[in-house]
N, C-alpha and C. Protein backbone atom coordinates (compact mmCIF):
# COMPACT_ATOMS: atom_id res chain seq x y z
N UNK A 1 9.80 -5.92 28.06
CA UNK A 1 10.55 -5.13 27.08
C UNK A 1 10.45 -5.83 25.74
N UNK A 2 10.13 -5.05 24.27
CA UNK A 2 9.90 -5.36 23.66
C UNK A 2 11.18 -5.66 22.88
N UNK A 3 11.58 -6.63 22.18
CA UNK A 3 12.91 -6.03 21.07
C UNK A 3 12.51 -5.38 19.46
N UNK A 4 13.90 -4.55 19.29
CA UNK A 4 13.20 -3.72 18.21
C UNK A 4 14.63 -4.19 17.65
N UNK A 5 13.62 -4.84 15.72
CA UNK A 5 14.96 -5.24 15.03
C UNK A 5 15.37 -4.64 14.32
N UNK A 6 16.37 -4.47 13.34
CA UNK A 6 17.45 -3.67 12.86
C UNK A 6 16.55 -2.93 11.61
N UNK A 7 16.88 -1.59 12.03
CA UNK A 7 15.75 -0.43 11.14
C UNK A 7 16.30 -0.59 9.90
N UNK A 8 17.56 -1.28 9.74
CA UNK A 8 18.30 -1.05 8.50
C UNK A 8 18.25 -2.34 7.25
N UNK A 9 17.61 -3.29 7.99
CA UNK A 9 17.56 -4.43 6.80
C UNK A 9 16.46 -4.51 6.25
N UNK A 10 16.53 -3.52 4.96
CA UNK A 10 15.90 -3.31 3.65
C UNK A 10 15.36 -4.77 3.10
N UNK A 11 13.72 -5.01 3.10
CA UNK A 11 14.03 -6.15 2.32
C UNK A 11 14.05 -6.00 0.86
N UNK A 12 14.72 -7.69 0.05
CA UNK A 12 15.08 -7.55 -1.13
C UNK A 12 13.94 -6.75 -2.29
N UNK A 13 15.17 -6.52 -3.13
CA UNK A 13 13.73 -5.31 -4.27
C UNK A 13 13.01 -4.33 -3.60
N UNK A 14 13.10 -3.91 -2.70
CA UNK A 14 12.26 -2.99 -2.18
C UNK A 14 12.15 -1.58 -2.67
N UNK A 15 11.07 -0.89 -3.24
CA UNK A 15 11.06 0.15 -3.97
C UNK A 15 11.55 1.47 -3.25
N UNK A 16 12.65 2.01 -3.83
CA UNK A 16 13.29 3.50 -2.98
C UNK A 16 13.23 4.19 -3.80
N UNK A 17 12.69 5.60 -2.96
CA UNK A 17 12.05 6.81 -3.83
C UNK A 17 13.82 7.50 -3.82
N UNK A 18 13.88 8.74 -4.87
CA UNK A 18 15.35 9.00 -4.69
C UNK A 18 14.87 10.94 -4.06
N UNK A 19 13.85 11.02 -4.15
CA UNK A 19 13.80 12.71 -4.08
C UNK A 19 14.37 13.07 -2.50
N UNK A 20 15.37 13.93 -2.72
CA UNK A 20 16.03 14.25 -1.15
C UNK A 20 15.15 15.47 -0.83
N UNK A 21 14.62 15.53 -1.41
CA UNK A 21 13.79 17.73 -1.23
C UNK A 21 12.39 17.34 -1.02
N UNK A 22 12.16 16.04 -0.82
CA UNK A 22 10.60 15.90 -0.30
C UNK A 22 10.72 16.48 1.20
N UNK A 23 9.86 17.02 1.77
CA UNK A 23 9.48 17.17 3.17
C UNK A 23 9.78 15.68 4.14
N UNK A 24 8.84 15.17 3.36
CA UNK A 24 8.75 13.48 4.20
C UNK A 24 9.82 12.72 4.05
N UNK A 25 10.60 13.06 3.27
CA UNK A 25 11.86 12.03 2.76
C UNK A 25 12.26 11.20 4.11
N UNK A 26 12.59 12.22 5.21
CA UNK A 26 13.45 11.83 6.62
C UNK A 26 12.70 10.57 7.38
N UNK A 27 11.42 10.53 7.27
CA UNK A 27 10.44 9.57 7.88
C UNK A 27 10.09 8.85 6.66
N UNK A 28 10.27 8.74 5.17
CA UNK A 28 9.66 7.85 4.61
C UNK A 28 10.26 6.35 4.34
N UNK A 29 9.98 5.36 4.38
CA UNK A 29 10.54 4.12 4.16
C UNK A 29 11.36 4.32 2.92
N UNK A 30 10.76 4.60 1.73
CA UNK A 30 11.20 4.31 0.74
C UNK A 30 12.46 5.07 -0.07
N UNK A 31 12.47 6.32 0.87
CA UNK A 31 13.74 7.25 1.30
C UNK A 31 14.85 6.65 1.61
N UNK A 32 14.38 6.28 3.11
CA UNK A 32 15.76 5.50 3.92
C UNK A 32 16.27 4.34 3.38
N UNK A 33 15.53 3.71 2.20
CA UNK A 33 16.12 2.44 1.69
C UNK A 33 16.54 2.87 0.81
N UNK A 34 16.58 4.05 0.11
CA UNK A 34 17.47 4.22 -0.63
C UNK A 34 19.14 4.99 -0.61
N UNK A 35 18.18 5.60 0.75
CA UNK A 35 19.90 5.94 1.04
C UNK A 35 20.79 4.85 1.85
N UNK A 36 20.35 4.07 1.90
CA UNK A 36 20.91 2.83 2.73
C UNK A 36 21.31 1.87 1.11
N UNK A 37 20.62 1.70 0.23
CA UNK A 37 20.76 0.73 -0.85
C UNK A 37 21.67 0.76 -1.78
N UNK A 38 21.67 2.49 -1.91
CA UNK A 38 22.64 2.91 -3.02
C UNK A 38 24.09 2.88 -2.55
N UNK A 39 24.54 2.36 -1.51
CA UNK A 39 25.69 2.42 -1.22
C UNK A 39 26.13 1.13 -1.06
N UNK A 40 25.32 0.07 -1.14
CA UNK A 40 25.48 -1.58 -1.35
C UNK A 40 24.91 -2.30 -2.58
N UNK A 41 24.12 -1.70 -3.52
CA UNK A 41 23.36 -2.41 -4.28
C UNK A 41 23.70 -2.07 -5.74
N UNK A 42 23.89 -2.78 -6.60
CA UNK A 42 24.44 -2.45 -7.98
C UNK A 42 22.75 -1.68 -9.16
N UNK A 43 22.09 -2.70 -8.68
CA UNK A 43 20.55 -2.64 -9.15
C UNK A 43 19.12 -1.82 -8.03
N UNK A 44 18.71 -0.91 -8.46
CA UNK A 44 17.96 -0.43 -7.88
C UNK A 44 16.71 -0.55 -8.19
N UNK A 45 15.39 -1.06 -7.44
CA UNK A 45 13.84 -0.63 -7.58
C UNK A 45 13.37 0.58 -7.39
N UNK A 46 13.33 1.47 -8.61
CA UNK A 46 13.07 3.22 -8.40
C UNK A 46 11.65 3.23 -8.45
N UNK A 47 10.88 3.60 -7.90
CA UNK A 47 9.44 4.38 -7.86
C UNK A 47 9.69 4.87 -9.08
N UNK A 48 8.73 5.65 -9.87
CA UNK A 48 8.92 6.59 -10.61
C UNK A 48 8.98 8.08 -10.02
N UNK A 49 9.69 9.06 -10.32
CA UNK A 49 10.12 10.12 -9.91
C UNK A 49 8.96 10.81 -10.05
N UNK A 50 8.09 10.94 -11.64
CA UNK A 50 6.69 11.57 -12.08
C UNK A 50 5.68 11.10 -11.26
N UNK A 51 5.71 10.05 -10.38
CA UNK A 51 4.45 9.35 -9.47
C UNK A 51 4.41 10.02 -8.10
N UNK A 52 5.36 10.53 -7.22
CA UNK A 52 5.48 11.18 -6.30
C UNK A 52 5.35 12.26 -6.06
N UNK A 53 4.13 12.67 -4.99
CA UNK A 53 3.91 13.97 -5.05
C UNK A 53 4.67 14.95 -4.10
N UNK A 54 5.26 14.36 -3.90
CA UNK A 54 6.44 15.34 -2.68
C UNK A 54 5.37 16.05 -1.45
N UNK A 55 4.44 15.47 -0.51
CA UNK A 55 3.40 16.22 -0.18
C UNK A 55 2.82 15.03 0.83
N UNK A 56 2.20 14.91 1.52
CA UNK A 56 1.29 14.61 2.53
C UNK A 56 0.70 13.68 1.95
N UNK A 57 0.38 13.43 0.92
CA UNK A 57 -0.99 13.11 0.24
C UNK A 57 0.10 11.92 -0.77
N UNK A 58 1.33 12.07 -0.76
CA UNK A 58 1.98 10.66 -1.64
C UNK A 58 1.92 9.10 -1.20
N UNK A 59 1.56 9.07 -2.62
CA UNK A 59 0.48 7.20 -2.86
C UNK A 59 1.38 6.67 -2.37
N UNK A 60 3.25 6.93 -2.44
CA UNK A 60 3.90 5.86 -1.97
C UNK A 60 4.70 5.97 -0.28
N UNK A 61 4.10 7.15 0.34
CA UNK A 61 4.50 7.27 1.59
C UNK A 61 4.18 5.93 2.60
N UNK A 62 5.40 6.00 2.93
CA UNK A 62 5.58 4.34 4.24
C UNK A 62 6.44 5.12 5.45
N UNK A 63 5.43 5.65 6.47
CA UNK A 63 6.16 5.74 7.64
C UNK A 63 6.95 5.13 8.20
N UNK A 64 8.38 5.49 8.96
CA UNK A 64 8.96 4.55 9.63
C UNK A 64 9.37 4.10 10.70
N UNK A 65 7.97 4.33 11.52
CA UNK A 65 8.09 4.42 12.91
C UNK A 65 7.77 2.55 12.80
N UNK A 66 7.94 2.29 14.16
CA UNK A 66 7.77 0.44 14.87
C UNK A 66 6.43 0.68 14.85
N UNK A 67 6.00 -0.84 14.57
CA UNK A 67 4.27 -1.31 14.89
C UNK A 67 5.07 -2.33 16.04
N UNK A 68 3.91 -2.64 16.38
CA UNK A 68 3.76 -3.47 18.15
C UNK A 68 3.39 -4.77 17.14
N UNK A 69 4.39 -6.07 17.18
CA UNK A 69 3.45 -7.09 16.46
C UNK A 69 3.59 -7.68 17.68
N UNK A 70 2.39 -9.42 17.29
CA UNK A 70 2.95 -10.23 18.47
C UNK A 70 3.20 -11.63 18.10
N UNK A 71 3.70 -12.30 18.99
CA UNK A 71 3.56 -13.74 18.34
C UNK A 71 2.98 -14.61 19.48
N UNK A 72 2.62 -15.55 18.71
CA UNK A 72 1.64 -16.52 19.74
C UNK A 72 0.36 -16.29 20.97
N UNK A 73 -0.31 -17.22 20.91
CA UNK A 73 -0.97 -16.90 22.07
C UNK A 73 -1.83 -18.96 22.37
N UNK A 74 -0.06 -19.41 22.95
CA UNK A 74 -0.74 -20.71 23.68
C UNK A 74 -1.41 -20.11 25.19
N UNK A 75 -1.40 -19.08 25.66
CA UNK A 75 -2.09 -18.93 27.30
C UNK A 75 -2.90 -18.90 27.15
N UNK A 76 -3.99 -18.27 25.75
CA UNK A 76 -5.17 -18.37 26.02
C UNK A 76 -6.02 -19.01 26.16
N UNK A 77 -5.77 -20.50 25.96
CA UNK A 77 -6.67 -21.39 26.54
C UNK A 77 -6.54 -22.06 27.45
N UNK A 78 -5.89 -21.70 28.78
CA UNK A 78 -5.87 -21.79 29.74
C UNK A 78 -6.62 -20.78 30.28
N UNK A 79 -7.13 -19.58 30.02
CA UNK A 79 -7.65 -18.40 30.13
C UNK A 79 -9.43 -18.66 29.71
N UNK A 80 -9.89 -20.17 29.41
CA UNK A 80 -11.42 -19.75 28.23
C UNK A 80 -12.09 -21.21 29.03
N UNK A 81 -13.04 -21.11 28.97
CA UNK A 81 -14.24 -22.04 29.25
C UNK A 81 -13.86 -23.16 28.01
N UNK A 82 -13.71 -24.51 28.11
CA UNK A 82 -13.60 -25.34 27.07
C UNK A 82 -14.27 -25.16 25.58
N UNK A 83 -16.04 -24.46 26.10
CA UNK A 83 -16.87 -24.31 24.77
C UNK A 83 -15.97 -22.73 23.64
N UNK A 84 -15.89 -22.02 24.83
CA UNK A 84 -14.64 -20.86 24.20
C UNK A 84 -13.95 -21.18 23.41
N UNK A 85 -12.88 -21.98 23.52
CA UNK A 85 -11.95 -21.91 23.21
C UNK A 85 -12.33 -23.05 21.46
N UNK A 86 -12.88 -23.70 21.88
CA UNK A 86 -13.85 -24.21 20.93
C UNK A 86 -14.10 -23.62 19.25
N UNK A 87 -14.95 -22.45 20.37
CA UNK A 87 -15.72 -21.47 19.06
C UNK A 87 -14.41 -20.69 18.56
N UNK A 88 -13.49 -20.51 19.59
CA UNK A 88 -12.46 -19.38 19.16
C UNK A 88 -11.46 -20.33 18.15
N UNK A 89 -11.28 -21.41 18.22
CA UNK A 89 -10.23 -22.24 17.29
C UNK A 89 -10.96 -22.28 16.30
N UNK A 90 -11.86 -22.98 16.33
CA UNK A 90 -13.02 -23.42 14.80
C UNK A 90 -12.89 -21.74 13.89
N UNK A 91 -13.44 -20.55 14.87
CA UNK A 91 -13.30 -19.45 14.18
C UNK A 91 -11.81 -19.21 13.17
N UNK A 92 -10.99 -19.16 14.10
CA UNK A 92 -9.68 -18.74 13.36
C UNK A 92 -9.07 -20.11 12.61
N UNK A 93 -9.45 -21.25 12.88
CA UNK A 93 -8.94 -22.10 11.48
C UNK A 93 -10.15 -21.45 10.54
N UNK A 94 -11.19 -21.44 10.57
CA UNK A 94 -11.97 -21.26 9.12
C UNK A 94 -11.22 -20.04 8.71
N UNK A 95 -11.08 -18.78 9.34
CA UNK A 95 -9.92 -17.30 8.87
C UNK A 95 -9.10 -17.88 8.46
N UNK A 96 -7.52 -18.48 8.94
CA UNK A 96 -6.61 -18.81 8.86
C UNK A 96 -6.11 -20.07 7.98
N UNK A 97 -7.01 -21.02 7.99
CA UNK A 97 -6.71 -22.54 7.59
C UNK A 97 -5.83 -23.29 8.81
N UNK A 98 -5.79 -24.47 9.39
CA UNK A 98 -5.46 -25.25 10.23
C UNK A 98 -3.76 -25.04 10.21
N UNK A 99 -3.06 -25.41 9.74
CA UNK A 99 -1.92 -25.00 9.97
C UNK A 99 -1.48 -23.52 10.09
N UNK A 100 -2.26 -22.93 9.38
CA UNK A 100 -2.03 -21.46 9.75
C UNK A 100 -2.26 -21.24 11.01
N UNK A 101 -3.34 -21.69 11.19
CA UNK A 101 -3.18 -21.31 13.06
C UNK A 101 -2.85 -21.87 14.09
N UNK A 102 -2.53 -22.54 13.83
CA UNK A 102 -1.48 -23.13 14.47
C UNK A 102 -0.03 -22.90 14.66
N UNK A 103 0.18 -22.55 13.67
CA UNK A 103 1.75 -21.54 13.56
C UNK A 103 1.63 -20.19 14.20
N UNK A 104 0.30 -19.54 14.07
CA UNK A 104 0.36 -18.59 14.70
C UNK A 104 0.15 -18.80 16.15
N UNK A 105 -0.86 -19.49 16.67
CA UNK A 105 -1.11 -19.86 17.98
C UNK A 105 1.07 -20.29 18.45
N UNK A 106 1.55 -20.97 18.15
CA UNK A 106 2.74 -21.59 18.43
C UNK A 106 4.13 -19.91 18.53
N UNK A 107 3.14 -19.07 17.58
CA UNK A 107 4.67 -17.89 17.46
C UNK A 107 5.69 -17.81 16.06
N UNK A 108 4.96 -19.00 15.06
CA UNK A 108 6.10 -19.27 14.07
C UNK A 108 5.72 -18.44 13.41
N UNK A 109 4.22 -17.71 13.13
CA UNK A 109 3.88 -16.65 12.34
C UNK A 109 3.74 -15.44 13.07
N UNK A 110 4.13 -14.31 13.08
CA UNK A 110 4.47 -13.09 13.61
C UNK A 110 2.78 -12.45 13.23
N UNK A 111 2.46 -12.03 14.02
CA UNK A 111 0.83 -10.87 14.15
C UNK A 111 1.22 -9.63 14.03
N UNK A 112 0.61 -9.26 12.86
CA UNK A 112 0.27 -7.86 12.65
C UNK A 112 -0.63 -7.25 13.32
N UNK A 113 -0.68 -5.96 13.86
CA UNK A 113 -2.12 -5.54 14.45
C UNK A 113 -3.64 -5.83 13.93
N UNK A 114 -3.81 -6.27 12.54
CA UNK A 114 -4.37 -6.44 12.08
C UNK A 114 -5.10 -7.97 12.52
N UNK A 115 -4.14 -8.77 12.39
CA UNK A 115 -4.58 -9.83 12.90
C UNK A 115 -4.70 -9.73 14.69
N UNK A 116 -4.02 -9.32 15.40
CA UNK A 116 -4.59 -8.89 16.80
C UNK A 116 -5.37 -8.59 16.58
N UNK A 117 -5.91 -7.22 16.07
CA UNK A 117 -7.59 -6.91 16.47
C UNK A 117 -8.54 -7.96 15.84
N UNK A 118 -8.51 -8.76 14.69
CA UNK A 118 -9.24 -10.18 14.76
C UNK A 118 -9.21 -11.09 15.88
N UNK A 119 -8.31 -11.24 16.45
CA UNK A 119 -8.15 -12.39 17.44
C UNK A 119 -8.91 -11.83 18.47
N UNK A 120 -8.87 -10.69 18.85
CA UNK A 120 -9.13 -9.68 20.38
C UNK A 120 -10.31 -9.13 19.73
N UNK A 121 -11.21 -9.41 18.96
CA UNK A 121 -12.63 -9.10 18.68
C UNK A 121 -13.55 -10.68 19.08
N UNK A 122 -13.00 -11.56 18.43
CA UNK A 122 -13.59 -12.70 18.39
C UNK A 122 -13.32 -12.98 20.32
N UNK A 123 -12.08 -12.73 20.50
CA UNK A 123 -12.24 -13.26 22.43
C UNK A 123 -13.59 -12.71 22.80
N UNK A 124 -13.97 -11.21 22.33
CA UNK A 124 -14.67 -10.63 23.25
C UNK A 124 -16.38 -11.37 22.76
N UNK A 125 -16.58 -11.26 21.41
CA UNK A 125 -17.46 -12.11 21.30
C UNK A 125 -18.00 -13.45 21.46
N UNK A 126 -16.82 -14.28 22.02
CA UNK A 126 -17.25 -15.43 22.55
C UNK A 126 -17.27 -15.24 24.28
N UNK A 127 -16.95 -13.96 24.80
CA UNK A 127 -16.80 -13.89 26.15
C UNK A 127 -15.64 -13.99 26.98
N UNK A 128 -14.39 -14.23 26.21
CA UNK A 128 -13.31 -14.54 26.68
C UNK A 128 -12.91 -12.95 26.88
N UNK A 129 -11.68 -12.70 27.55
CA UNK A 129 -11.28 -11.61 27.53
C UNK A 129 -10.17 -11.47 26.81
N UNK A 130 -10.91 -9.89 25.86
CA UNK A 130 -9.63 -9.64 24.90
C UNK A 130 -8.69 -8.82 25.17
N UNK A 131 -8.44 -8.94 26.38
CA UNK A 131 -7.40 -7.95 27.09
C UNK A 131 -6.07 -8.85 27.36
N UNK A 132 -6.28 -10.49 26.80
CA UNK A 132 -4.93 -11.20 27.26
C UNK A 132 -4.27 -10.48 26.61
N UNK A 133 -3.03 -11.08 27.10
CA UNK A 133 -1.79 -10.65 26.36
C UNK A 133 -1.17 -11.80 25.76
N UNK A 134 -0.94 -11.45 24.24
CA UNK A 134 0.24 -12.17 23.28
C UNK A 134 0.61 -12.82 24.27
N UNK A 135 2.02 -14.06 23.85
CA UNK A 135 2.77 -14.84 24.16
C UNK A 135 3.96 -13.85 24.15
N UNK A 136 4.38 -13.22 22.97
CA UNK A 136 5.76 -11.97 23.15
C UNK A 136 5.17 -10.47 22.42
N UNK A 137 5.45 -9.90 22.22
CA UNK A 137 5.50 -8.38 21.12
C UNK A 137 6.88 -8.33 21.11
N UNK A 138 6.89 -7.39 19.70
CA UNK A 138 8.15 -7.05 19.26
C UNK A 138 7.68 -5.83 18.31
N UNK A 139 8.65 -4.61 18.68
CA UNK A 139 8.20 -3.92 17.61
C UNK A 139 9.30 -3.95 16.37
N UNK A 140 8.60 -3.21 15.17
CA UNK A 140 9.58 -3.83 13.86
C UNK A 140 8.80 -2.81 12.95
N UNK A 141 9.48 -2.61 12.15
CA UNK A 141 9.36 -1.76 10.98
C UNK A 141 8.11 -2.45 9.91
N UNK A 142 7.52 -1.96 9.18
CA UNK A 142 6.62 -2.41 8.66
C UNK A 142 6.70 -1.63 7.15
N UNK A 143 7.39 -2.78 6.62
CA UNK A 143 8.12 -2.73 5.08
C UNK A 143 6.95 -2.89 4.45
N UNK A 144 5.53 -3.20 4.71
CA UNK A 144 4.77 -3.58 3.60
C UNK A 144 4.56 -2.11 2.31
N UNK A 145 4.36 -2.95 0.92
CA UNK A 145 4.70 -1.50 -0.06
C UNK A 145 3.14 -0.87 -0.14
């Protein structure tokens, strides 16, 4: 079971659109933070009202459904041929830089799908299997603007 964290903590400055008569308003991020903001926040980050196209096709639409992130993955090298695991570290420190991956390998840095499908491309190309599984998932809102 995954945990899913609180849909409601807006992070700081975060840009909220104010149009209630968009279609998308109900699913858009930048909607729900504002109807959540304006009732705690003295100062607001407004989109511009003229930038939004009220439509399918708006530059600032942020769905607000959960992404699947994960954190860590110490099992997998218990899972790899020594030379594996090898090519697979050397790979993701040169991506990452050495402490970076290491924080991520450990869980202190949270994986975006993005970085999963890097990690779970490179298993398969060194032969490992990219079907392990993370250390945890969690799904979570994905505030990026």
């Amino acid at each position: 079971i995954m945990p899913i964290k609180n849909k409601l903590t807006v992070p700081h400055n975060y840009p909220v659109c104010l149009h209630h008569d968009c279609p998308l308003a109900a699913s858009c991020l930048h909607h729900i933070a504002f109807d959540n903001l304006i009732k705690q926040e003295e100062f607001l980050r407004l989109i511009s009202p003229n930038k939004c196209t009220k439509d399918d096709g708006c530059p600032y639409y942020r769905c607000s459904n959960t992404v699947k992130y994960a954190r860590g993955f110490t099992g997998f090298q218990k899972q790899m041929f020594p030379q594996q695991y090898e090519q697979f570290m050397t790979t993701l420190v040169l991506q990452f830089g050495r402490n970076q991956y290491f924080a991520r390998r450990r869980g202190e840095i949270i994986l975006p799908p993005e970085d999963q499908q890097i990690i779970r491309t490179l298993l398969q190309q060194i032969g490992a299997d990219p079907s392990m599984d993370f250390d945890n998932y969690e799904e979570l809102i994905c505030w990026d603007v």
